[in-house]
N, C-alpha and C. Protein backbone atom coordinates (compact mmCIF):
# COMPACT_ATOMS: atom_id res chain seq x y z
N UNK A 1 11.20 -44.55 -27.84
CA UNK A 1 11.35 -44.91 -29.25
C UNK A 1 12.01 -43.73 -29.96
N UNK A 2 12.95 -44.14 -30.84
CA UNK A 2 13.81 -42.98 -31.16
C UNK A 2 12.91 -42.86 -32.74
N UNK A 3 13.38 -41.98 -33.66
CA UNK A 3 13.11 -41.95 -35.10
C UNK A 3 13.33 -43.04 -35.66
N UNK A 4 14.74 -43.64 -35.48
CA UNK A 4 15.11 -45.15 -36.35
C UNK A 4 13.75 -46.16 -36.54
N UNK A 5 13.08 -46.05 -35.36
CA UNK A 5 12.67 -47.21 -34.24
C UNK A 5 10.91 -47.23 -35.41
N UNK A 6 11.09 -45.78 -35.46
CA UNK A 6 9.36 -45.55 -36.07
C UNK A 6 9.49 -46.17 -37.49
N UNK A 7 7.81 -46.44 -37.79
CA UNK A 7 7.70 -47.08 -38.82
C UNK A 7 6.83 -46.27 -39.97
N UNK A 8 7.89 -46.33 -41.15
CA UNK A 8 6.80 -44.80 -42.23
C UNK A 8 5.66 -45.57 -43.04
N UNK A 9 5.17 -44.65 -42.87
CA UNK A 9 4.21 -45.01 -44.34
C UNK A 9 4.62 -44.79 -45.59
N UNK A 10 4.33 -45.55 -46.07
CA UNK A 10 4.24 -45.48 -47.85
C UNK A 10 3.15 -45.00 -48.33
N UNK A 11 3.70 -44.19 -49.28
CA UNK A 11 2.38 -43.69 -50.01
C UNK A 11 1.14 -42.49 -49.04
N UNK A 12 2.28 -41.84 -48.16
CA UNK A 12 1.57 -40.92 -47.30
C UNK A 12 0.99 -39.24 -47.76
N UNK A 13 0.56 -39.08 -47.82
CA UNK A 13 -0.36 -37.39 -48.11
C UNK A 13 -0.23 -36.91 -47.14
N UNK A 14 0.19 -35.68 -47.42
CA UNK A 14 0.44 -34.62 -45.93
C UNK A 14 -1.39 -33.85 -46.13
N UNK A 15 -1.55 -33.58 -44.77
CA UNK A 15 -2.90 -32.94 -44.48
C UNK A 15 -3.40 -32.14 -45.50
N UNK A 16 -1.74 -31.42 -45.56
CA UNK A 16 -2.51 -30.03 -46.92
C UNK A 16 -2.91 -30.59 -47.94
N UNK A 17 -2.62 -31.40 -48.28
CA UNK A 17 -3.13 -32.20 -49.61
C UNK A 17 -4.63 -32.70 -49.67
N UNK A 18 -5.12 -33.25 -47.96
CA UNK A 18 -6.54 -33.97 -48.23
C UNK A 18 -7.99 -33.26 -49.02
N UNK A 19 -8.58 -33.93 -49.36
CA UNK A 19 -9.98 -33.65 -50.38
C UNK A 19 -10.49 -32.36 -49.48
N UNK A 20 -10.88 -31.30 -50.33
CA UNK A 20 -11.81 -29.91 -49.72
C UNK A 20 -12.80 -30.83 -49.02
N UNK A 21 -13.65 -31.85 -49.60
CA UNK A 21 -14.85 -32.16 -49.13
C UNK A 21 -14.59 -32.85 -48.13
N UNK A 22 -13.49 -32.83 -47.14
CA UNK A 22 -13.34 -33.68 -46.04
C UNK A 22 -13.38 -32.75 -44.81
N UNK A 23 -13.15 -31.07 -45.24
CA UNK A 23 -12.61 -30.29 -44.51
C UNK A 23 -14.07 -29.91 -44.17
N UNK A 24 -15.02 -30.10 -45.52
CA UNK A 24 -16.49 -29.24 -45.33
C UNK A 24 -17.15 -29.70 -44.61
N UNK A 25 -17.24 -30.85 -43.85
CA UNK A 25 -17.83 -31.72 -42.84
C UNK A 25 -19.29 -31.92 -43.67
N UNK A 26 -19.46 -32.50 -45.03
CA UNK A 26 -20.96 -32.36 -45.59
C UNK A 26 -21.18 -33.55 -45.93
N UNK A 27 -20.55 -34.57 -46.01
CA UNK A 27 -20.33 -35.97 -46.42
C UNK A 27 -19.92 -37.11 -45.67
N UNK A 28 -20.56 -38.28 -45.33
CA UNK A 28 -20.21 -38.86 -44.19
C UNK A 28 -18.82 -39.98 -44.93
N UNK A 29 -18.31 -40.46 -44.21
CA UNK A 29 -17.20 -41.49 -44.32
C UNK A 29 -15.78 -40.93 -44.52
N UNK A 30 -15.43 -40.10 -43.84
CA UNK A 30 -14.11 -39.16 -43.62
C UNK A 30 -13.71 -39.53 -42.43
N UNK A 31 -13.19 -40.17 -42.00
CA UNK A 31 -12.83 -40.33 -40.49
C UNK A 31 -11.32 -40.00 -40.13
N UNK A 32 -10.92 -39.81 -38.82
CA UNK A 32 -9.80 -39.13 -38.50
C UNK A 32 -9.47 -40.04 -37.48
N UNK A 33 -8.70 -40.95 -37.35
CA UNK A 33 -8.33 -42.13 -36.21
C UNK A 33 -7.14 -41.75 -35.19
N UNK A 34 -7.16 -41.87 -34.31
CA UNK A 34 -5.96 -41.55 -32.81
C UNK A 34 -5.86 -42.36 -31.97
N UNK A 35 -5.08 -43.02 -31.19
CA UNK A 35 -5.11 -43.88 -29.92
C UNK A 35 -4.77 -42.87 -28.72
N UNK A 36 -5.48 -43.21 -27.92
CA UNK A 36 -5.39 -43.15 -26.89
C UNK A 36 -4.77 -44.15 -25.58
N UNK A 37 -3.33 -43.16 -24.87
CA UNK A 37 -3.02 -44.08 -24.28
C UNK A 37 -3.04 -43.81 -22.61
N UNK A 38 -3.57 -44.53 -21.41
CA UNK A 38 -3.40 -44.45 -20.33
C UNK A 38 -2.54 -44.15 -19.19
N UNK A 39 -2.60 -43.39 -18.44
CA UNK A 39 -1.12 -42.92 -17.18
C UNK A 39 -0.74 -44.33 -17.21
N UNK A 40 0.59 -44.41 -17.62
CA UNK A 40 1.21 -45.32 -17.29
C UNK A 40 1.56 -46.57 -18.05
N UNK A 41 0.81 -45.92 -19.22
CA UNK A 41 0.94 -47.26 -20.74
C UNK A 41 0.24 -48.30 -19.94
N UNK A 42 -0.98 -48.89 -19.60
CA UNK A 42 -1.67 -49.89 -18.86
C UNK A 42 -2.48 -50.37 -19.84
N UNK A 43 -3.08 -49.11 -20.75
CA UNK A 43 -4.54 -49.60 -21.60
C UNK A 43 -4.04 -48.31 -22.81
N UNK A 44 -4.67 -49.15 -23.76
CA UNK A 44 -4.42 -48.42 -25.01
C UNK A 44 -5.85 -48.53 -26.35
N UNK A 45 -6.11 -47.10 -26.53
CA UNK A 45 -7.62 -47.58 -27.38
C UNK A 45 -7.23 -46.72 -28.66
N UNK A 46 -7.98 -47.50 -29.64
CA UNK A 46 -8.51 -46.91 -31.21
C UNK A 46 -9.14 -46.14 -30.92
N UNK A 47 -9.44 -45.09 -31.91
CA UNK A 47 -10.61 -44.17 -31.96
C UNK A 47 -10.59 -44.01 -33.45
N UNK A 48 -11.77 -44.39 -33.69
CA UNK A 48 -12.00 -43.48 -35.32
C UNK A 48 -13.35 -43.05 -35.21
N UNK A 49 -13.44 -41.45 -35.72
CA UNK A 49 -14.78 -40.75 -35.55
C UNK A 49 -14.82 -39.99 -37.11
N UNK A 50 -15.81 -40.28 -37.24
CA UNK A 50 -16.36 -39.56 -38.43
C UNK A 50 -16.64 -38.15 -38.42
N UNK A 51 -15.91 -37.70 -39.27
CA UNK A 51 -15.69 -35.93 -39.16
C UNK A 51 -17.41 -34.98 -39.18
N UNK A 52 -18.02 -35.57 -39.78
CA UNK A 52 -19.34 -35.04 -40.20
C UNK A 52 -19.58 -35.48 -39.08
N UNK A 53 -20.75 -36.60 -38.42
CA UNK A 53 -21.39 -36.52 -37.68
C UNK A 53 -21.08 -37.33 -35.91
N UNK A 54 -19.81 -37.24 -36.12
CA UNK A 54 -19.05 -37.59 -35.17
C UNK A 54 -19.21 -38.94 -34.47
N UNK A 55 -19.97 -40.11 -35.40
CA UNK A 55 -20.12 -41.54 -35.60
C UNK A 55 -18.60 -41.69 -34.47
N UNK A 56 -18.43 -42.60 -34.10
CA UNK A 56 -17.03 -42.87 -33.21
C UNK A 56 -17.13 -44.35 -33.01
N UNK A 57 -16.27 -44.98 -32.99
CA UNK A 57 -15.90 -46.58 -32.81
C UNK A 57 -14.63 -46.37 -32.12
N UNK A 58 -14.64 -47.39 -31.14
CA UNK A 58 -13.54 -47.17 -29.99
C UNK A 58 -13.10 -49.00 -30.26
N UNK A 59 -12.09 -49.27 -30.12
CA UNK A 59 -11.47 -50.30 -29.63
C UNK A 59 -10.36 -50.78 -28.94
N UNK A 60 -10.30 -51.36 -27.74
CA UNK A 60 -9.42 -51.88 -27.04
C UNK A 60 -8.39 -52.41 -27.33
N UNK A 61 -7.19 -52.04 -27.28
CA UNK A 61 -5.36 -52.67 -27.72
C UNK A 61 -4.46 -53.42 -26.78
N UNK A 62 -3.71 -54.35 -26.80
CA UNK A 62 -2.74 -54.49 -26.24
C UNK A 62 -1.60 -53.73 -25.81
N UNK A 63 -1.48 -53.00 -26.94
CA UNK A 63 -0.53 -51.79 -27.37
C UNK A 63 -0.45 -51.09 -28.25
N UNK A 64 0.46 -50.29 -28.42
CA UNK A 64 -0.35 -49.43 -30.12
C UNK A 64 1.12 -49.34 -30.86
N UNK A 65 1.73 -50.75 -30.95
CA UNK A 65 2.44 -50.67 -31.77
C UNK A 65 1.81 -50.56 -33.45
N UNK A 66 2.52 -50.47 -34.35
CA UNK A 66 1.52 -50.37 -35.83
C UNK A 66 0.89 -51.84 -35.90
N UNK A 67 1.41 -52.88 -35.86
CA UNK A 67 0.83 -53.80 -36.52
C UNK A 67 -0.55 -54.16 -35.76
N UNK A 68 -0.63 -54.25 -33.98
CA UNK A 68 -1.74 -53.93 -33.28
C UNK A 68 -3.01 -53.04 -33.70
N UNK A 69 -2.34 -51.76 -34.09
CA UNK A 69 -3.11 -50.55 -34.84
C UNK A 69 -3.92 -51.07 -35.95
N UNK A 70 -3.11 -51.67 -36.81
CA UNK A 70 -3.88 -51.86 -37.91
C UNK A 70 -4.50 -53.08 -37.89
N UNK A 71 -4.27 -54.10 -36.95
CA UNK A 71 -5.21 -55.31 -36.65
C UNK A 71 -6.48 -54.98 -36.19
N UNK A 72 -6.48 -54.00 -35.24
CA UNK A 72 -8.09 -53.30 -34.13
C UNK A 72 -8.49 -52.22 -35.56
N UNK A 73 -7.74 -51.74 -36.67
CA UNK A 73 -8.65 -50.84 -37.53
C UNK A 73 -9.20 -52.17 -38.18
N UNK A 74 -8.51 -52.66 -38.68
CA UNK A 74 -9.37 -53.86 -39.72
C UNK A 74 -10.72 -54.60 -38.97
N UNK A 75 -10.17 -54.77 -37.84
CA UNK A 75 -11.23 -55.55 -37.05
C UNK A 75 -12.95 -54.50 -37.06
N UNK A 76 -12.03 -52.92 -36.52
CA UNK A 76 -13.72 -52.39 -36.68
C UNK A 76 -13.83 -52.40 -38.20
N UNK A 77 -13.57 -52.10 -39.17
CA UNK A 77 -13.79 -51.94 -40.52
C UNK A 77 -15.07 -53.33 -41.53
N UNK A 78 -14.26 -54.51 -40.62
CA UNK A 78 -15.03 -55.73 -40.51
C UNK A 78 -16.01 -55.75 -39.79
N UNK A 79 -16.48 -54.97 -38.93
CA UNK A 79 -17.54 -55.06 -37.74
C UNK A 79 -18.62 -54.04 -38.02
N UNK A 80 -18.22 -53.62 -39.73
CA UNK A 80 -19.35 -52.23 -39.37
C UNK A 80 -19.95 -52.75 -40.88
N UNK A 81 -20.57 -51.60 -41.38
CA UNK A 81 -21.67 -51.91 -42.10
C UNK A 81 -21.12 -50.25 -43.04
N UNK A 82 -20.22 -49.34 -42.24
CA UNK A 82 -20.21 -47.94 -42.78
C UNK A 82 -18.76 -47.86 -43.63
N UNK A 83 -19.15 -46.84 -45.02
CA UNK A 83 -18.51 -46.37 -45.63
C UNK A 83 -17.46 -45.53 -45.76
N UNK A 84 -16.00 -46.20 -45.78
CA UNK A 84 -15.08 -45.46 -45.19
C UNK A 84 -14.24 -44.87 -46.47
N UNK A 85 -13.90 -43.66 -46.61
CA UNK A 85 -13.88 -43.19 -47.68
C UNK A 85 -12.47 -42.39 -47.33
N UNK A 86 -12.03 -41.44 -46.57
CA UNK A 86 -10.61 -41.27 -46.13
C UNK A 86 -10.42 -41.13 -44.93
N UNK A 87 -9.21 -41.53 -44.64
CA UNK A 87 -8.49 -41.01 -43.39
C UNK A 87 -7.60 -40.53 -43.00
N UNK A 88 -7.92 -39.52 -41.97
CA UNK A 88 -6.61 -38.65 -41.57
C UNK A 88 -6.29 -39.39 -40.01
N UNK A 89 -4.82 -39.27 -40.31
CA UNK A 89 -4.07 -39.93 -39.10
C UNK A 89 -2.82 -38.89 -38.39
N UNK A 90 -2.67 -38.70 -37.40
CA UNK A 90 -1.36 -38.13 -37.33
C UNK A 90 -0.04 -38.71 -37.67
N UNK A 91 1.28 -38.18 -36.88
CA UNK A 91 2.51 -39.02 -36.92
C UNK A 91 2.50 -40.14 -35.92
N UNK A 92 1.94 -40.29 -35.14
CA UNK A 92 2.07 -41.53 -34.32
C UNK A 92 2.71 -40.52 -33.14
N UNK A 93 2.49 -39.43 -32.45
CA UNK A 93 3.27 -38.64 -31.63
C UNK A 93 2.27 -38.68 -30.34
């Protein structure tokens, strides 16, 4: 996938910008989400873990194109009961 190929966000905040109180680990519902992908692109998973107490929800992908991504976040978001308050994501790298 070249640069063209990637897809931006709107309305993105660079790290330096996020809330002090996310950095202080004192408050729960900060989570930091990543996929994880398998030797060989075979299996591909969500991860979002909560910075404070390291709460973690994993979910299984087809692939981790964005729209996949954000179908398996909504899905846990719908499946939980917890307060999600920000998130840090990387570039998709």
């Amino acid at each position: 996938m070249n640069n063209s190929d990637k897809v931006k966000t709107n309305n993105r905040v660079g790290i330096e910008k996020r809330l002090n109180i996310v950095d202080e680990k004192t408050e729960l519902g900060h989570l930091e989400i990543d996929t994880v992908v398998r030797t060989g692109h075979k299996s591909f998973l969500l991860i979002v873990v909560d910075k404070t107490n390291k709460l973690c929800c994993i979910g299984k992908m087809p692939n981790k194109q964005a729209g996949t991504v954000v179908e398996k976040f909504i899905d846990i978001v719908n499946s939980t009961f917890y307060d999600f308050k920000t998130l840090t994501l990387d570039n998709g790298t």
